[in-house]
PDB file of N, CA and C in Angstrom:
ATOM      1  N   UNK A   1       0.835  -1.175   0.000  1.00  0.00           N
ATOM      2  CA  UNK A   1       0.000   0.000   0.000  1.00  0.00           C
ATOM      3  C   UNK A   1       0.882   1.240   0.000  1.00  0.00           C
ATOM      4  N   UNK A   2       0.714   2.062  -1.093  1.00  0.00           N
ATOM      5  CA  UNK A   2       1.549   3.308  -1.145  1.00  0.00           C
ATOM      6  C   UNK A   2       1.267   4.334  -0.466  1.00  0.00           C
ATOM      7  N   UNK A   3       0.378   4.221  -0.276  1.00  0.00           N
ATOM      8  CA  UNK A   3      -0.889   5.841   0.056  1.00  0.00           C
ATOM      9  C   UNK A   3      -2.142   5.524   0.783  1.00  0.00           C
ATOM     10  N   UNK A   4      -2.026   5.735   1.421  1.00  0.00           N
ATOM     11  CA  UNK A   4      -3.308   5.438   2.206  1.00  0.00           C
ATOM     12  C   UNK A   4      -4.211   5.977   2.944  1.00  0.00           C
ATOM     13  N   UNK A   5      -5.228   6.798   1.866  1.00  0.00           N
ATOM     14  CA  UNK A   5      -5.982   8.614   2.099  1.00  0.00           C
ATOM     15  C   UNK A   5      -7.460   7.631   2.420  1.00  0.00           C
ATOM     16  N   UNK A   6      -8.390   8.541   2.869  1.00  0.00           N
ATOM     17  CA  UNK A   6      -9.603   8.433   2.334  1.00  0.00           C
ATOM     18  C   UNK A   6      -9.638   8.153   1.078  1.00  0.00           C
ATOM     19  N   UNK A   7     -10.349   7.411   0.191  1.00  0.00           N
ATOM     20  CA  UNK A   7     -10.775   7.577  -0.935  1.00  0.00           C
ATOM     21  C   UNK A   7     -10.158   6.897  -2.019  1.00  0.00           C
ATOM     22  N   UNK A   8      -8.798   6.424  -1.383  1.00  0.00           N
ATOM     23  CA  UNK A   8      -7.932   5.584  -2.261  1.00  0.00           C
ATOM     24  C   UNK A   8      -8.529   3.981  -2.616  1.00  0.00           C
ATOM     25  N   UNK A   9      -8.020   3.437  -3.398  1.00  0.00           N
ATOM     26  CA  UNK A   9      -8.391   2.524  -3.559  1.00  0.00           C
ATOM     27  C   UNK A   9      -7.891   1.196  -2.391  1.00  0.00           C
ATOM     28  N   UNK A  10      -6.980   1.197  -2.029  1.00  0.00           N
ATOM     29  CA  UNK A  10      -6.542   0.510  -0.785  1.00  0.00           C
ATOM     30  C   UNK A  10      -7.473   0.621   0.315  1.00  0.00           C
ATOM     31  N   UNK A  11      -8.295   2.018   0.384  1.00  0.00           N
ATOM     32  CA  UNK A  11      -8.896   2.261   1.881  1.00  0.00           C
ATOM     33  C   UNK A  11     -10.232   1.729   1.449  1.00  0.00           C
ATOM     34  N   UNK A  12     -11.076   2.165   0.182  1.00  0.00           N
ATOM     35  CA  UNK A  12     -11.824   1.484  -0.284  1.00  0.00           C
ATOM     36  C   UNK A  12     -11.835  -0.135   0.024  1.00  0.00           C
ATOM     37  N   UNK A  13     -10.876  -1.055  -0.499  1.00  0.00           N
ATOM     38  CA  UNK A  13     -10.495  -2.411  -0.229  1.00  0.00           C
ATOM     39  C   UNK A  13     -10.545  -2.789   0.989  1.00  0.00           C
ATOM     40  N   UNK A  14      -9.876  -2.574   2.031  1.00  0.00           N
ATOM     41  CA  UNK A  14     -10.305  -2.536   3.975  1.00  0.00           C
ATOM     42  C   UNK A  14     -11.429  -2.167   3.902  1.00  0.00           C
ATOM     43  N   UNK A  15     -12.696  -1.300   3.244  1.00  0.00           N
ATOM     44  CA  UNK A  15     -13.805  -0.966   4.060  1.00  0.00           C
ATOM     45  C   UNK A  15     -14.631  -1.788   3.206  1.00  0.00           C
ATOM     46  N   UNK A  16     -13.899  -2.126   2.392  1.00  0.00           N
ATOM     47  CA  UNK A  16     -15.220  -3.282   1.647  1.00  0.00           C
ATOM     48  C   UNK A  16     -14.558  -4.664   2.634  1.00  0.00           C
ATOM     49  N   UNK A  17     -13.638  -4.813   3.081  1.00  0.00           N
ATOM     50  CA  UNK A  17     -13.654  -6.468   3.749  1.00  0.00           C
ATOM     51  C   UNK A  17     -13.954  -6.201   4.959  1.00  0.00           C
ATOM     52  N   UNK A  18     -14.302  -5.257   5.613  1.00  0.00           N
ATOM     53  CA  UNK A  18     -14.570  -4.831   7.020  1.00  0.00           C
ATOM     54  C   UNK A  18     -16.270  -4.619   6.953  1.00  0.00           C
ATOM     55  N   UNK A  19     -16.887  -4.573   5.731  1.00  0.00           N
ATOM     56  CA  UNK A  19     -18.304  -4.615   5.790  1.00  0.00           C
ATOM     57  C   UNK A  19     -18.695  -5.991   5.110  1.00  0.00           C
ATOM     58  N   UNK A  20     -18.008  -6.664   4.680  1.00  0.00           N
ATOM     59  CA  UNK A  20     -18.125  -7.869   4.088  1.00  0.00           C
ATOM     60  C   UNK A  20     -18.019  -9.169   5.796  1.00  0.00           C
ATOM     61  N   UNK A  21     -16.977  -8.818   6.413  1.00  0.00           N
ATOM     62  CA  UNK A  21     -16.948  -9.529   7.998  1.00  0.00           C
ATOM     63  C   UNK A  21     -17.743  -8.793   8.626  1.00  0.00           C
ATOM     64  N   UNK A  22     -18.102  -7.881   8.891  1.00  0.00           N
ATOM     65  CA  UNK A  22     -19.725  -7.732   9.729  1.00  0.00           C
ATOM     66  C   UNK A  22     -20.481  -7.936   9.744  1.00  0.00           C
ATOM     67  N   UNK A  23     -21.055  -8.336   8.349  1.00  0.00           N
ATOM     68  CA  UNK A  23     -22.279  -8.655   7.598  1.00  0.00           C
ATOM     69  C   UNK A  23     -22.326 -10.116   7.970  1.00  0.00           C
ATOM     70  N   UNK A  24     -21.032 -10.831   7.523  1.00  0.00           N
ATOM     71  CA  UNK A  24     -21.294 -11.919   7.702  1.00  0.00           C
ATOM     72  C   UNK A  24     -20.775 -12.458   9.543  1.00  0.00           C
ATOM     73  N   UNK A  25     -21.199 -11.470  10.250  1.00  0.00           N
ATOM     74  CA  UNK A  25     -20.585 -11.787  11.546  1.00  0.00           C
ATOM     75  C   UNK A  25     -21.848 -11.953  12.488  1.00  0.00           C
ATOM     76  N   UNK A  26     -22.817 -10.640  11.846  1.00  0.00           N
ATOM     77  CA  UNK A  26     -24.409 -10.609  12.229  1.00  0.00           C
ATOM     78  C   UNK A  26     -25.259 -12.164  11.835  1.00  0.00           C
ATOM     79  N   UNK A  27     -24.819 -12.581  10.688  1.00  0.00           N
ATOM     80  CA  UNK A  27     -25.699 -13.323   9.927  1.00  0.00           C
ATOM     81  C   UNK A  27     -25.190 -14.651  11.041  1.00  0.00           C
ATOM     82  N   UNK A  28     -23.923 -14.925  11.294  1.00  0.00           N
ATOM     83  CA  UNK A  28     -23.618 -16.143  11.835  1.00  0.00           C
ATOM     84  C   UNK A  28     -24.223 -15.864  13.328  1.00  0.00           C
ATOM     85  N   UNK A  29     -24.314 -15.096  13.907  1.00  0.00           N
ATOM     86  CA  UNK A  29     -24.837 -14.171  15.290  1.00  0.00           C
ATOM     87  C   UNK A  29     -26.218 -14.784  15.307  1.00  0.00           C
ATOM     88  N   UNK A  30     -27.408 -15.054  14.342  1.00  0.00           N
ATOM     89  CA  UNK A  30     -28.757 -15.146  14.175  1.00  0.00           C
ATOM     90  C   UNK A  30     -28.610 -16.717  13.825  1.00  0.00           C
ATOM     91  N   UNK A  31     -27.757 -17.206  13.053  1.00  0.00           N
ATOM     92  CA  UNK A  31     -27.950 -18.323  12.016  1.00  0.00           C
ATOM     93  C   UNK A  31     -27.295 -19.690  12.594  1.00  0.00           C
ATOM     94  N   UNK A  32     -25.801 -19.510  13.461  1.00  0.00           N
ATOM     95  CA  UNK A  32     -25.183 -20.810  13.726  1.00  0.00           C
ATOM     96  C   UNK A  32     -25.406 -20.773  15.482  1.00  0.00           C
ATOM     97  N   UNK A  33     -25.344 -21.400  16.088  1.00  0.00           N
ATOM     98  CA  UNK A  33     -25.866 -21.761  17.544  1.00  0.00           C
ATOM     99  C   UNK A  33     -24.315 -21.544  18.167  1.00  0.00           C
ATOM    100  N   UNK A  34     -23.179 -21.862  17.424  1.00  0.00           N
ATOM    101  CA  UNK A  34     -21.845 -21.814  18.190  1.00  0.00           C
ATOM    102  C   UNK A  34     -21.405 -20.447  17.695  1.00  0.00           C
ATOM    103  N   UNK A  35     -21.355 -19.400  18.696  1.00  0.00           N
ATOM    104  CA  UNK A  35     -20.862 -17.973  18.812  1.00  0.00           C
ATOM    105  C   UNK A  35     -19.860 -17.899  18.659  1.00  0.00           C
ATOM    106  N   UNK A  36     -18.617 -18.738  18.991  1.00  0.00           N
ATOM    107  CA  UNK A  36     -17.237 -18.521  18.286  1.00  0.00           C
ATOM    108  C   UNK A  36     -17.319 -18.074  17.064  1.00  0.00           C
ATOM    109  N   UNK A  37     -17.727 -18.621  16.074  1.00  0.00           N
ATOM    110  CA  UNK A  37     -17.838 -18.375  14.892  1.00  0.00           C
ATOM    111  C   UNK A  37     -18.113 -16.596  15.158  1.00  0.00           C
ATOM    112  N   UNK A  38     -18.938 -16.113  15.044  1.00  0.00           N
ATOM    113  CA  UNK A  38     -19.643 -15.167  15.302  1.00  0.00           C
ATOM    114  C   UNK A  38     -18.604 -13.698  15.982  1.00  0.00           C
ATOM    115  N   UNK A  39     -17.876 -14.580  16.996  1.00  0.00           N
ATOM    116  CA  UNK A  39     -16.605 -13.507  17.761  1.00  0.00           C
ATOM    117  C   UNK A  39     -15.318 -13.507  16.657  1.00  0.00           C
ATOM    118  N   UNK A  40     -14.977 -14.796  16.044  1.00  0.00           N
ATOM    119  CA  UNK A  40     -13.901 -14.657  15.401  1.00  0.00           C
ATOM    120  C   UNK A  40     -13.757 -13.581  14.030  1.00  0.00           C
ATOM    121  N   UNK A  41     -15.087 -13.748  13.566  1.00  0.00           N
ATOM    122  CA  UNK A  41     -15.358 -12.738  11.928  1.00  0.00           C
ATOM    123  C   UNK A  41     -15.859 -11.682  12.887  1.00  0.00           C
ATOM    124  N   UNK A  42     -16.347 -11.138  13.710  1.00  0.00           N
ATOM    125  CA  UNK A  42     -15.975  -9.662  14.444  1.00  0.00           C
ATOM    126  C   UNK A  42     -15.342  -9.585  14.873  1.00  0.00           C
ATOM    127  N   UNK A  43     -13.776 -10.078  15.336  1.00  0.00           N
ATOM    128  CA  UNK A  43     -12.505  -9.855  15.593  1.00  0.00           C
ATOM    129  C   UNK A  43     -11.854  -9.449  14.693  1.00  0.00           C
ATOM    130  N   UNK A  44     -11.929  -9.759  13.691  1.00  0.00           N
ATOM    131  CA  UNK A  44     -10.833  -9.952  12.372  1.00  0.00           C
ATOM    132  C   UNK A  44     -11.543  -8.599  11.942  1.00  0.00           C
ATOM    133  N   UNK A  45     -12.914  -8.600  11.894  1.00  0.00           N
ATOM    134  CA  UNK A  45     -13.263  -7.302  11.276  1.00  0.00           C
ATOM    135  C   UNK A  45     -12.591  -6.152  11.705  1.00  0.00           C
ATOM    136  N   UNK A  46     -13.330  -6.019  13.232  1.00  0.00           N
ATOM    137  CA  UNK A  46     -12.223  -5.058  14.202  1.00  0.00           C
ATOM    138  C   UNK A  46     -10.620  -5.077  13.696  1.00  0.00           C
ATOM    139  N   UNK A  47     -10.002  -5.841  13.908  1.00  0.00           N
ATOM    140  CA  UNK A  47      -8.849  -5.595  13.679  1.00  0.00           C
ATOM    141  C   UNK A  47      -8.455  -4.994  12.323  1.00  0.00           C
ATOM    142  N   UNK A  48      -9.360  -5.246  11.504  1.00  0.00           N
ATOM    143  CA  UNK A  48      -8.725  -4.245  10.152  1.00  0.00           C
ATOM    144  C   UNK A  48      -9.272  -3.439  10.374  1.00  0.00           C
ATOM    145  N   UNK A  49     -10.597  -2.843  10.645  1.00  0.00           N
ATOM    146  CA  UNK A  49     -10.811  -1.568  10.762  1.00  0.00           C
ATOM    147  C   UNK A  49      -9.796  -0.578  11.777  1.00  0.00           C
ATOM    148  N   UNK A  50      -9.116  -1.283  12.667  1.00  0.00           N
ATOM    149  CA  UNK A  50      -8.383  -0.389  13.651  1.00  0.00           C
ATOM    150  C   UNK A  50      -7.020  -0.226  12.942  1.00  0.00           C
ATOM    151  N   UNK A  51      -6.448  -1.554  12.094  1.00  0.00           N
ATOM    152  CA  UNK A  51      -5.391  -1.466  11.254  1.00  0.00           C
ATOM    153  C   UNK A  51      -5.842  -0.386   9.840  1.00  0.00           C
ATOM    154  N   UNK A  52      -7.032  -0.082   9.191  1.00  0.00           N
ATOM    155  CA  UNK A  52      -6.729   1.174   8.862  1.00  0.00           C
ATOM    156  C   UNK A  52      -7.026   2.614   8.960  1.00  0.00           C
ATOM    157  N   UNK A  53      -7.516   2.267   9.866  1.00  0.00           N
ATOM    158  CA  UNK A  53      -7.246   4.176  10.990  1.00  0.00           C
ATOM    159  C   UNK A  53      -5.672   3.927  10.870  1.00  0.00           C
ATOM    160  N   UNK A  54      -5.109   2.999  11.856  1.00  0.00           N
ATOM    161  CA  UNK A  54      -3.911   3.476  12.233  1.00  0.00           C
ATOM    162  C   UNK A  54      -2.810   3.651  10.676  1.00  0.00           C
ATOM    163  N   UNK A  55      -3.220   3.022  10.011  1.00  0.00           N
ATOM    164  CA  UNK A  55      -2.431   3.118   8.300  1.00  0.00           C
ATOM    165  C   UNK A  55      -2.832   4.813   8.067  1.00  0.00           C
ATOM    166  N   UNK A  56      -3.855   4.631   7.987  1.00  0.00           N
ATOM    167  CA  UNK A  56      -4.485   6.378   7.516  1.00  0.00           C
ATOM    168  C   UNK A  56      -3.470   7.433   8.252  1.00  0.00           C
ATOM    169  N   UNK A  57      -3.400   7.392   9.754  1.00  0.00           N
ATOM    170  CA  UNK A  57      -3.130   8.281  10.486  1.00  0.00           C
ATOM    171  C   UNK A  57      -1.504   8.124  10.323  1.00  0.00           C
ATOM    172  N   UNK A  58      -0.746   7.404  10.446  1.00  0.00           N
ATOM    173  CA  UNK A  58       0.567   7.418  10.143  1.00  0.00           C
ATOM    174  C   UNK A  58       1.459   7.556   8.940  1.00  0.00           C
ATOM    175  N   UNK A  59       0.341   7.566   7.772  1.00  0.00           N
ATOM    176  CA  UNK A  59       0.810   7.727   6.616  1.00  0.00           C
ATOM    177  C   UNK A  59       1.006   9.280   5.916  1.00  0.00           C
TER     178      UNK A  59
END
């Protein structure tokens, strides 16, 4: 990642897989009976969303 603004295509890419693991974090939340599932794809989500604030802000 060269650049990493609002609006770039990189930041675009993190906020599409960070709404792609929420979506599917809710759905497993309603749908599978074992909640691990459910904590692990909202972990991972979290963690990229916090990995790109912190990309944004240091770049």
């Amino acid at each position: 990642m060269d650049k990493l603004f609002r609006g770039s295509k990189a930041d675009e890419l993190l906020t599409l897989l960070f709404m792609v693991l929420a979506i599917a974090a809710v759905v497993c939340y309603f749908a599978v009976s074992n909640k691990m599932v459910f904590m692990y794809l909202a972990g991972i989500a979290i963690v990229i969303r916090l990995a790109q604030y912190i990309l944004r802000y240091f770049k």
